[in-house]
Protein backbone atom coordinates (compact mmCIF):
# COMPACT_ATOMS: atom_id res chain seq x y z
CA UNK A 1 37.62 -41.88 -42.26
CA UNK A 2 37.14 -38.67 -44.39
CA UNK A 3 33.60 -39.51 -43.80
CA UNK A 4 33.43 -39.65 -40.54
CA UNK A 5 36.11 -36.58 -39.81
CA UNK A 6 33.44 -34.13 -42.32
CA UNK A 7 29.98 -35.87 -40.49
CA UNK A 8 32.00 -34.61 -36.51
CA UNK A 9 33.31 -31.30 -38.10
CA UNK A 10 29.19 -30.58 -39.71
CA UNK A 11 28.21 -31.64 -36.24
CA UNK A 12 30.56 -28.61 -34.93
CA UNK A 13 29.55 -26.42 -36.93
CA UNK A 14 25.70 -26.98 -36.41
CA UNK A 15 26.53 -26.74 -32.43
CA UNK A 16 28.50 -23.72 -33.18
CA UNK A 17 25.59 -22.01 -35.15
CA UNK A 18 22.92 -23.69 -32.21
CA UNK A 19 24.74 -21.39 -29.39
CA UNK A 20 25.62 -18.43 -31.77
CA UNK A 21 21.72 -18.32 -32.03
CA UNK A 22 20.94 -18.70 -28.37
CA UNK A 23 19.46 -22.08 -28.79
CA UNK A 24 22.50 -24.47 -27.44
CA UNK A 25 21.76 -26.32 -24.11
CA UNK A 26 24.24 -28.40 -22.18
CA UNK A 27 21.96 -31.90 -21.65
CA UNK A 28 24.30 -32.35 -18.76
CA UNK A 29 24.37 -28.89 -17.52
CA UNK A 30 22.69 -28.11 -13.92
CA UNK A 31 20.04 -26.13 -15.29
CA UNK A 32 18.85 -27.97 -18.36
CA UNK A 33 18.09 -31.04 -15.61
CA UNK A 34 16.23 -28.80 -13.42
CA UNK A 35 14.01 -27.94 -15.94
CA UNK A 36 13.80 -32.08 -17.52
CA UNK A 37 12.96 -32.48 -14.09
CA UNK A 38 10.00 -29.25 -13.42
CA UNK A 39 8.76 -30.83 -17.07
CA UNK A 40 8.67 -34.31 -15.77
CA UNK A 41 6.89 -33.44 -12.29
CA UNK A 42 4.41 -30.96 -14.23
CA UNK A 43 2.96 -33.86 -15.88
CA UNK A 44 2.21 -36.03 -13.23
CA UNK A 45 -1.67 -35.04 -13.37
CA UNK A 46 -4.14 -36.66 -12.18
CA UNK A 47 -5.90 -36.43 -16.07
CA UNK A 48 -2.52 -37.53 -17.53
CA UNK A 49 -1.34 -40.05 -15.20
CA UNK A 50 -3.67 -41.08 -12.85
CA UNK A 51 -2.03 -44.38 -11.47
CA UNK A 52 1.37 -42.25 -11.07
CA UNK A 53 0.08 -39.62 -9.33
CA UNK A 54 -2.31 -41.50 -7.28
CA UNK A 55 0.42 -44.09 -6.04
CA UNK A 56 2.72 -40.61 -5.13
CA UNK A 57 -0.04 -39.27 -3.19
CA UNK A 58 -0.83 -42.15 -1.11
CA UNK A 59 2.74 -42.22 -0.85
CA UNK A 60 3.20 -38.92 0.31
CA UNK A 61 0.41 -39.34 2.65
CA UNK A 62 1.74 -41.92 4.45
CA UNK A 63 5.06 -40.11 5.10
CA UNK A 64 3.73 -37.44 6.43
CA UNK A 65 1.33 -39.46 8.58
CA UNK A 66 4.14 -41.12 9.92
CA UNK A 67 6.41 -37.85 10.55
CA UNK A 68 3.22 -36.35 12.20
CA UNK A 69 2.84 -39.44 14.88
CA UNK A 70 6.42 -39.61 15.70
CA UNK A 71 6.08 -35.63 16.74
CA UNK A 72 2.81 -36.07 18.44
CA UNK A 73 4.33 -39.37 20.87
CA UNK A 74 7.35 -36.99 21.33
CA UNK A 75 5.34 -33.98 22.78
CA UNK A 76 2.62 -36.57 24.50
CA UNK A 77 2.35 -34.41 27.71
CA UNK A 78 1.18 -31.28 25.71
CA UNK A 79 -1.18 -34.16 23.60
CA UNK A 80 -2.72 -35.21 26.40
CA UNK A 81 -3.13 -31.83 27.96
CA UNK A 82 -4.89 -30.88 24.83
CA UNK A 83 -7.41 -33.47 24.57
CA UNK A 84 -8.19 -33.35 28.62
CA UNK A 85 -9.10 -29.61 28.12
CA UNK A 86 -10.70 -30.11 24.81
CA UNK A 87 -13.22 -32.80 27.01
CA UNK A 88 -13.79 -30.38 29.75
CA UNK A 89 -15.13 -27.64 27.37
CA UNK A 90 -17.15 -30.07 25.57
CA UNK A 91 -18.87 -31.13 29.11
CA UNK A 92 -19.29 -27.46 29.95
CA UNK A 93 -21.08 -26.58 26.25
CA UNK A 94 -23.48 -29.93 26.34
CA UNK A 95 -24.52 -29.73 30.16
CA UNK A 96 -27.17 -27.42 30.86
CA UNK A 97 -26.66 -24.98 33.82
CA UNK A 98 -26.36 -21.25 35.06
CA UNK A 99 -23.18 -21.05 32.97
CA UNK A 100 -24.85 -21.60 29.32
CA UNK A 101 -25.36 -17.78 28.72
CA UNK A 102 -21.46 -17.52 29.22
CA UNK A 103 -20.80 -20.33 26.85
CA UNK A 104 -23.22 -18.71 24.47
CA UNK A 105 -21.47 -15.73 24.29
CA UNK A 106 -17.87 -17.15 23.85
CA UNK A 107 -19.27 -19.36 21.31
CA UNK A 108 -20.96 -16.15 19.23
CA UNK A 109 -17.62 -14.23 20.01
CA UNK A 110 -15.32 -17.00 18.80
CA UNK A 111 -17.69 -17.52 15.23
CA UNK A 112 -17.40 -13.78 14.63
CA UNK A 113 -14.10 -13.60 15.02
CA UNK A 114 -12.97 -16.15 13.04
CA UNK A 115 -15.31 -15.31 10.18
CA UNK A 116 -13.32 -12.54 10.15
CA UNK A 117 -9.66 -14.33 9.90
CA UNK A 118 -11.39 -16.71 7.11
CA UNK A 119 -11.89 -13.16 5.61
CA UNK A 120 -8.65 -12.28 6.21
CA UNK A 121 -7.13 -15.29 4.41
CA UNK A 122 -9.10 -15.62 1.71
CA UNK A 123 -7.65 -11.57 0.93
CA UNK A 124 -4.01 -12.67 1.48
CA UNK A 125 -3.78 -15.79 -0.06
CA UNK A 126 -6.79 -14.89 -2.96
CA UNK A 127 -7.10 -18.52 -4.48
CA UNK A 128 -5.87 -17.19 -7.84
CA UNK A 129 -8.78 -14.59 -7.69
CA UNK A 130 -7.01 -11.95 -6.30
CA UNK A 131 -10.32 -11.28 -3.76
CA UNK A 132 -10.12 -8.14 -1.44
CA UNK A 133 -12.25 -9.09 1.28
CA UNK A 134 -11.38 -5.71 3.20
CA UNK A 135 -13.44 -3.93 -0.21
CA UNK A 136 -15.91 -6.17 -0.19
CA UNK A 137 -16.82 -7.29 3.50
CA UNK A 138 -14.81 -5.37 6.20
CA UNK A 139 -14.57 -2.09 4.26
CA UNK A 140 -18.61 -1.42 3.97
CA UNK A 141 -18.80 -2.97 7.55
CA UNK A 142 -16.40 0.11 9.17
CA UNK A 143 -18.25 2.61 6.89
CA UNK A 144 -21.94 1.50 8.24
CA UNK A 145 -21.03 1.60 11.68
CA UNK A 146 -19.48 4.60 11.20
CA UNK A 147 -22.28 6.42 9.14
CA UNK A 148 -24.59 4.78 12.44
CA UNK A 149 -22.81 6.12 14.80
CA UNK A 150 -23.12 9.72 13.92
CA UNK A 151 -26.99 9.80 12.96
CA UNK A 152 -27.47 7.46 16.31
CA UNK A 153 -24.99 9.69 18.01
CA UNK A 154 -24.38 6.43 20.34
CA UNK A 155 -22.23 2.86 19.37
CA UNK A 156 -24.54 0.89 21.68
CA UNK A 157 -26.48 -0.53 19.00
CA UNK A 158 -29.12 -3.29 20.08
CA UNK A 159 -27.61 -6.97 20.03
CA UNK A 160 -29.46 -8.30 18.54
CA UNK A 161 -29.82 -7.36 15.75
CA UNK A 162 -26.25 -6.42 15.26
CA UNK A 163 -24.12 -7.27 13.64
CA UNK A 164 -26.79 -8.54 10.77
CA UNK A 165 -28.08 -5.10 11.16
CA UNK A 166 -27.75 -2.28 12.64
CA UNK A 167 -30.39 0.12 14.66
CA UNK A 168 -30.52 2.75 17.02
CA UNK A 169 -31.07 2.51 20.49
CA UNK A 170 -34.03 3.10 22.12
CA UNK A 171 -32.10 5.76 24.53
CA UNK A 172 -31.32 8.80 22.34
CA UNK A 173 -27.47 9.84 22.53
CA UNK A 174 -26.03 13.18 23.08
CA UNK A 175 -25.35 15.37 20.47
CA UNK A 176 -21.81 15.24 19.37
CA UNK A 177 -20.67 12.75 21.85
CA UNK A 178 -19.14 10.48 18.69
CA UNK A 179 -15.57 10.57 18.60
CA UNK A 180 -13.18 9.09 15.96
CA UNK A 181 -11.87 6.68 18.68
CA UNK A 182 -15.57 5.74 19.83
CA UNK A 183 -15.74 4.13 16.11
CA UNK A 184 -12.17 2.70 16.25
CA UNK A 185 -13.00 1.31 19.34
CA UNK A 186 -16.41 -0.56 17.80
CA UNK A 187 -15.02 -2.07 14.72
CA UNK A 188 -11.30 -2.76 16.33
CA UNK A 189 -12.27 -6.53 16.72
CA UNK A 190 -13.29 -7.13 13.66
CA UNK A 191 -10.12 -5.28 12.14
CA UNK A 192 -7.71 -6.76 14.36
CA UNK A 193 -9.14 -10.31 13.42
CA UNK A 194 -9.53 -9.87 9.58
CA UNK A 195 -5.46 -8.18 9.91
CA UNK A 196 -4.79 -11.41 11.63
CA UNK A 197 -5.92 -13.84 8.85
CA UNK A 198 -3.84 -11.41 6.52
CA UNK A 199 -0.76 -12.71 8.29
CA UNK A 200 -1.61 -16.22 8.55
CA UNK A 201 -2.53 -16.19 4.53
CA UNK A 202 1.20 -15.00 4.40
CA UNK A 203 2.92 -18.28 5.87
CA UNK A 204 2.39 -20.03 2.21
CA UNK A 205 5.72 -18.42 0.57
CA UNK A 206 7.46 -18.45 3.71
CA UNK A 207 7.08 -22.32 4.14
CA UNK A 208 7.30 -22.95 0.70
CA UNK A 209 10.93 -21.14 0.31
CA UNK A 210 11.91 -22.57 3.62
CA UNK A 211 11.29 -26.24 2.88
CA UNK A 212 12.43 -25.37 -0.80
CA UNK A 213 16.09 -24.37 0.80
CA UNK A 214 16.31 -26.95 3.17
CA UNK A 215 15.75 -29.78 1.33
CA UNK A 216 17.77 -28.54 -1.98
CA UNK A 217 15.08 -28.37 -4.15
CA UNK A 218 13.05 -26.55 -6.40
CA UNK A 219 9.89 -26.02 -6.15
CA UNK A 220 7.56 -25.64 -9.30
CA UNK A 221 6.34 -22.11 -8.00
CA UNK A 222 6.05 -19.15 -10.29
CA UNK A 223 6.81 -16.15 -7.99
CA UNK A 224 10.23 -18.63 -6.29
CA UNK A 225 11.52 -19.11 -9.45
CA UNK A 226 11.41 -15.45 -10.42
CA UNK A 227 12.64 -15.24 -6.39
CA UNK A 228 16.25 -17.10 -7.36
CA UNK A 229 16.47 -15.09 -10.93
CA UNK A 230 16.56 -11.75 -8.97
CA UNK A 231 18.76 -12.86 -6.86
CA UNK A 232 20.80 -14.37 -10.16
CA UNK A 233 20.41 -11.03 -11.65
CA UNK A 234 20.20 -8.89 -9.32
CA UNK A 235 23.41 -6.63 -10.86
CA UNK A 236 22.08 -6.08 -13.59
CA UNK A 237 18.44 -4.60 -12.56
CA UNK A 238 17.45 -2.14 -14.78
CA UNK A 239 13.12 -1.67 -14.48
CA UNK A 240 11.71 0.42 -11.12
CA UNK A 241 9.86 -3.13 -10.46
CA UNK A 242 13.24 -5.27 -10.24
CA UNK A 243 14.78 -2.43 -8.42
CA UNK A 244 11.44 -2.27 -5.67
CA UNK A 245 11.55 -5.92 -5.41
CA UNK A 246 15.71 -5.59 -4.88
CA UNK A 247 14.67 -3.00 -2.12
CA UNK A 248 12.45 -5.04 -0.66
CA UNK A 249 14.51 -8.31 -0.43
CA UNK A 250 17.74 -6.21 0.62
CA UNK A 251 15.22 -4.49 3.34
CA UNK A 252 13.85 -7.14 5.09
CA UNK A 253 17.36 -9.77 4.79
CA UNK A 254 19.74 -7.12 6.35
CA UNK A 255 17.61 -5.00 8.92
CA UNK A 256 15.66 -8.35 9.69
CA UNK A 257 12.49 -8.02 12.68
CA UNK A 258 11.88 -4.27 11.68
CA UNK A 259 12.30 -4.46 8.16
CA UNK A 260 9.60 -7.32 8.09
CA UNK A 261 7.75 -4.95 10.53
CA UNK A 262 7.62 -1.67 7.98
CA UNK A 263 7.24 -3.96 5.12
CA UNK A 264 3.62 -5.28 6.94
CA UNK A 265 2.61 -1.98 7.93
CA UNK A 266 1.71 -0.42 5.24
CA UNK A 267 0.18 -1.73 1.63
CA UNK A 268 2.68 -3.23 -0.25
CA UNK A 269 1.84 -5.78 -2.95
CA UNK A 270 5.55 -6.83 -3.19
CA UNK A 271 4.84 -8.53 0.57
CA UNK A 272 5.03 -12.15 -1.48
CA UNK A 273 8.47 -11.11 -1.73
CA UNK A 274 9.15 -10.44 2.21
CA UNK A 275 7.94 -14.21 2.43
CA UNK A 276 9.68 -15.82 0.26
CA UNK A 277 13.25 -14.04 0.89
CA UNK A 278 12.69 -14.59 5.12
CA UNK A 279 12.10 -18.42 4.33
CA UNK A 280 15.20 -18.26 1.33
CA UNK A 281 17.22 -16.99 4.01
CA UNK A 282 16.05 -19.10 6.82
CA UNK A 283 14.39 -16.27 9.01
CA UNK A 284 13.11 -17.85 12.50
CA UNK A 285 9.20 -18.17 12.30
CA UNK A 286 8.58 -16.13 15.60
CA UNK A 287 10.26 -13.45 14.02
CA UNK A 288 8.62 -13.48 10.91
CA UNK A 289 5.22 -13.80 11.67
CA UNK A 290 5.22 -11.72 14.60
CA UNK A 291 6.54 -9.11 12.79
CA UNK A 292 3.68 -9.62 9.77
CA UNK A 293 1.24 -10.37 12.35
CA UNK A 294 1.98 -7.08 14.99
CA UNK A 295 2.42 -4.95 11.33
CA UNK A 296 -0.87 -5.88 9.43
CA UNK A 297 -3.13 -6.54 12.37
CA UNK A 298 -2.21 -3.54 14.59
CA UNK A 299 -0.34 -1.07 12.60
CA UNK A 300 -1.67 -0.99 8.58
CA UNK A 301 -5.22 -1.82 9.98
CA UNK A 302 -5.20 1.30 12.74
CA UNK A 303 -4.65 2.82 9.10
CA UNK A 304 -7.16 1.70 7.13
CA UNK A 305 -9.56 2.00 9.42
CA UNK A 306 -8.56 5.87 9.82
CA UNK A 307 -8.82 6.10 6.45
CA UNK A 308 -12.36 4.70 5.60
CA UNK A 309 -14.32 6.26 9.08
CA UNK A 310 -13.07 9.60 8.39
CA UNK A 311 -14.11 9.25 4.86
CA UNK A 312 -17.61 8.19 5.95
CA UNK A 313 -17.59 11.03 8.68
CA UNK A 314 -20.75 12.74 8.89
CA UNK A 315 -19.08 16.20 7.39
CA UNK A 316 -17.47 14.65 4.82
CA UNK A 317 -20.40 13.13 3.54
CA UNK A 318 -22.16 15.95 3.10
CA UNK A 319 -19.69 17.85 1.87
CA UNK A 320 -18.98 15.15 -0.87
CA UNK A 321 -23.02 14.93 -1.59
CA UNK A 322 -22.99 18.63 -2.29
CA UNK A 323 -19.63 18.33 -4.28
CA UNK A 324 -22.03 16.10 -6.94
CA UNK A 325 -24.80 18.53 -6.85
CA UNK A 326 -21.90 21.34 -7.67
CA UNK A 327 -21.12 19.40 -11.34
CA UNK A 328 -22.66 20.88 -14.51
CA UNK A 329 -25.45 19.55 -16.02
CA UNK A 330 -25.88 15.94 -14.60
CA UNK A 331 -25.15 17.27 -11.23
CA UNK A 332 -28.58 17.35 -10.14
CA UNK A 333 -29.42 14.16 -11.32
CA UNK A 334 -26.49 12.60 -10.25
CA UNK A 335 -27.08 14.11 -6.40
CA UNK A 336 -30.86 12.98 -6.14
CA UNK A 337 -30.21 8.73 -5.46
CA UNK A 338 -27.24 10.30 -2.87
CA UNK A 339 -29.90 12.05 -0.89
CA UNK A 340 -32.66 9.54 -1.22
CA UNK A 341 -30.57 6.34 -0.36
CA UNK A 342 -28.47 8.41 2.82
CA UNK A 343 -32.62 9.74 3.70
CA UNK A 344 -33.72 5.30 3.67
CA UNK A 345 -30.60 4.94 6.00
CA UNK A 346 -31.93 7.45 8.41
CA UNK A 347 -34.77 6.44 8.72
CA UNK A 348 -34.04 2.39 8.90
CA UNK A 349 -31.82 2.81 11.59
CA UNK A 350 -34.75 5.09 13.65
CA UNK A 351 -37.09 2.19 12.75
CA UNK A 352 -39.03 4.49 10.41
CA UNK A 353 -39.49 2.25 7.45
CA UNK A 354 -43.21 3.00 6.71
CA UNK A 355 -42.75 6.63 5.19
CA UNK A 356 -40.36 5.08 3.00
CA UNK A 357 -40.96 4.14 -0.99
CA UNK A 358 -39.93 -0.09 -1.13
CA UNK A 359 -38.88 0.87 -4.77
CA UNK A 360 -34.64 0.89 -5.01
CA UNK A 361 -32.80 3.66 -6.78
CA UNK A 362 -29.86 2.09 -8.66
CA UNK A 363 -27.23 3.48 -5.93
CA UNK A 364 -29.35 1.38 -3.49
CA UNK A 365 -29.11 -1.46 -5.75
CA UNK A 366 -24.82 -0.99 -5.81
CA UNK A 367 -24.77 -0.95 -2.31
CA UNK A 368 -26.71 -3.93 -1.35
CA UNK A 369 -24.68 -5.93 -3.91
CA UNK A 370 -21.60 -4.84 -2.80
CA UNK A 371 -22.12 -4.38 0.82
């Protein structure tokens, strides 16, 4: 008995000591079997446990299979609807006729339009790269057309060969007919679409928290787990980031549609956020996404496309290549591949490529990598 009674009480004391130092855990405790349970489902890999997770897969597979069907043979008229217009365009694209050049050019309008939303994904959602497709694809696009525009004086560039490339006009344009809303106007497609696939990449949280609240579970995702600590925490926020994130969440849950709206409209990496919180909260879809969609397709990308045409206005550039000549000592040298590689645009886009040198100054080099 005195045995047992000093083995319980050193078994009190070491549990005592355990949650002095920070390190006792309830087994039973809602928390602790949260995370048993994140640890269990993180190792159902394929490289781990292939059977397991194979057999859950085909599993899950067939669930969803089955909830698909059963919402397809409920909504059977809108199906059918589907498929019947879906065979009607296929006759019109296959049969030869007066109406082909039509079908040609909806069918080159449609590709260019949604290379641009793939664009426009692949920027929101990244793929763990973090890729900025506006920096690297739509970006150089606006500032080409624009720098064309103003040495063409005219947007009517010959199709083809644009979009692949761009070239004056036979017809020579008036001398400062080029307005800022000429250019808009040119590249607003392209804009509009890529802002578009921004949205769409932003559904992935949303869902995510929204199945994650109706079904009671958690799911093993980084940025909803740090989600439900703010909220645990939120109190006690003491860093600007906490407090931004706080604003953001408290922002777009209590003045809903707008909030959502200003939140799109302008760059704001903390949009994740936005997201998750509507689908936490159970925002309707139509309200969320057509607040993301009318915010970074209309309003943020009217914005950044003010923002890189006036920087690649005729004036500006020439004040900026003169700004380089103006620095000390390397000034000069630095100015020199400016001139020479804005002098090969010129004359490419007059068709006057036989004066030119074929050798590439580095800046030429940059820019064909990166454009």
């Amino acid at each position: 008995m005195a045995e047992n009674g000093t083995d319980c009480d050193q078994r009190h004391i070491g549990m005592i000591k355990e949650q002095h130092n920070g390190n006792f855990t309830d087994p039973s405790s809602p928390s602790e079997r949260k995370r048993r349970e994140r640890e269990d489902r993180q190792n159902i890999v394929l490289w781990r446990k292939p059977l397991i997770t194979l057999q859950y897969f085909f599993l899950e597979t067939l669930i969803n299979l089955k909830e698909w069907t059963i919402k397809l043979w409920h909504r059977r008229s809108i199906v059918l609807s589907f498929l019947l217009l879906l065979a009607v365009l296929t006759s019109a694209y296959y049969i030869e006729g007066a109406h082909q050049q039509y079908v040609q050019y909806m069918e080159k309008k449609l590709l260019w339009c949604a290379y641009w939303v793939g664009l426009g994904i692949l920027s929101s959602v990244g793929l763990g790269t973090g890729l900025h497709t506006f920096l690297l694809y739509l970006g150089p696009h606006i500032a080409s057309v624009t720098l064309a525009a103003y040495e063409c004086n005219s947007v009517n560039f010959p199709e083809p060969p644009y979009p692949d490339q761009i070239i004056c006009p036979d017809e020579e344009g008036v001398e400062g007919s080029i307005s800022l809303w000429t250019i808009i106007s040119k590249v607003r497609l392209e804009a509009c679409m890529w802002g578009a696939g921004t949205a769409i990449g932003e559904l992935p949280p949303y869902f995510m928290a929204r199945a994650a609240r109706l079904s009671g579970a958690e799911p093993d995702d980084e940025e909803y787990q740090e989600f439900e600590e703010m909220l645990e925490h939120a109190d006690s926020a003491q860093d600007f980031a906490s407090r931004a994130k706080l604003a953001v969440q408290d922002l777009v849950q209590k003045v809903g549609f707008f909030g959502i709206l200003a939140c799109a409209s302008i760059p704001n990496p903390l949009f994740d956020l936005a997201g998750i919180t509507c689908g936490h909260f159970l925002v309707p879809f139509w309200t969320f996404f057509g607040a993301t969609l009318i915010g970074k397709a209309i309003v943020k990308m009217h914005i950044q496309k003010l923002f890189v045409i006036i920087t690649f206005s005729k004036h500006i550039v020439q004040q900026m290549v003169s700004l380089i000549g103006a620095v000390p000592i390397i000034g000069p040298s630095l100015q020199k591949p400016f001139q020479e590689y804005l002098e090969a645009q010129r004359m490419k886009l007059h068709h006057k490529t036989d004066g030119i040198p074929q050798g590439e100054n580095w800046l030429s080099w940059m820019f064909e990598k990166l454009g």
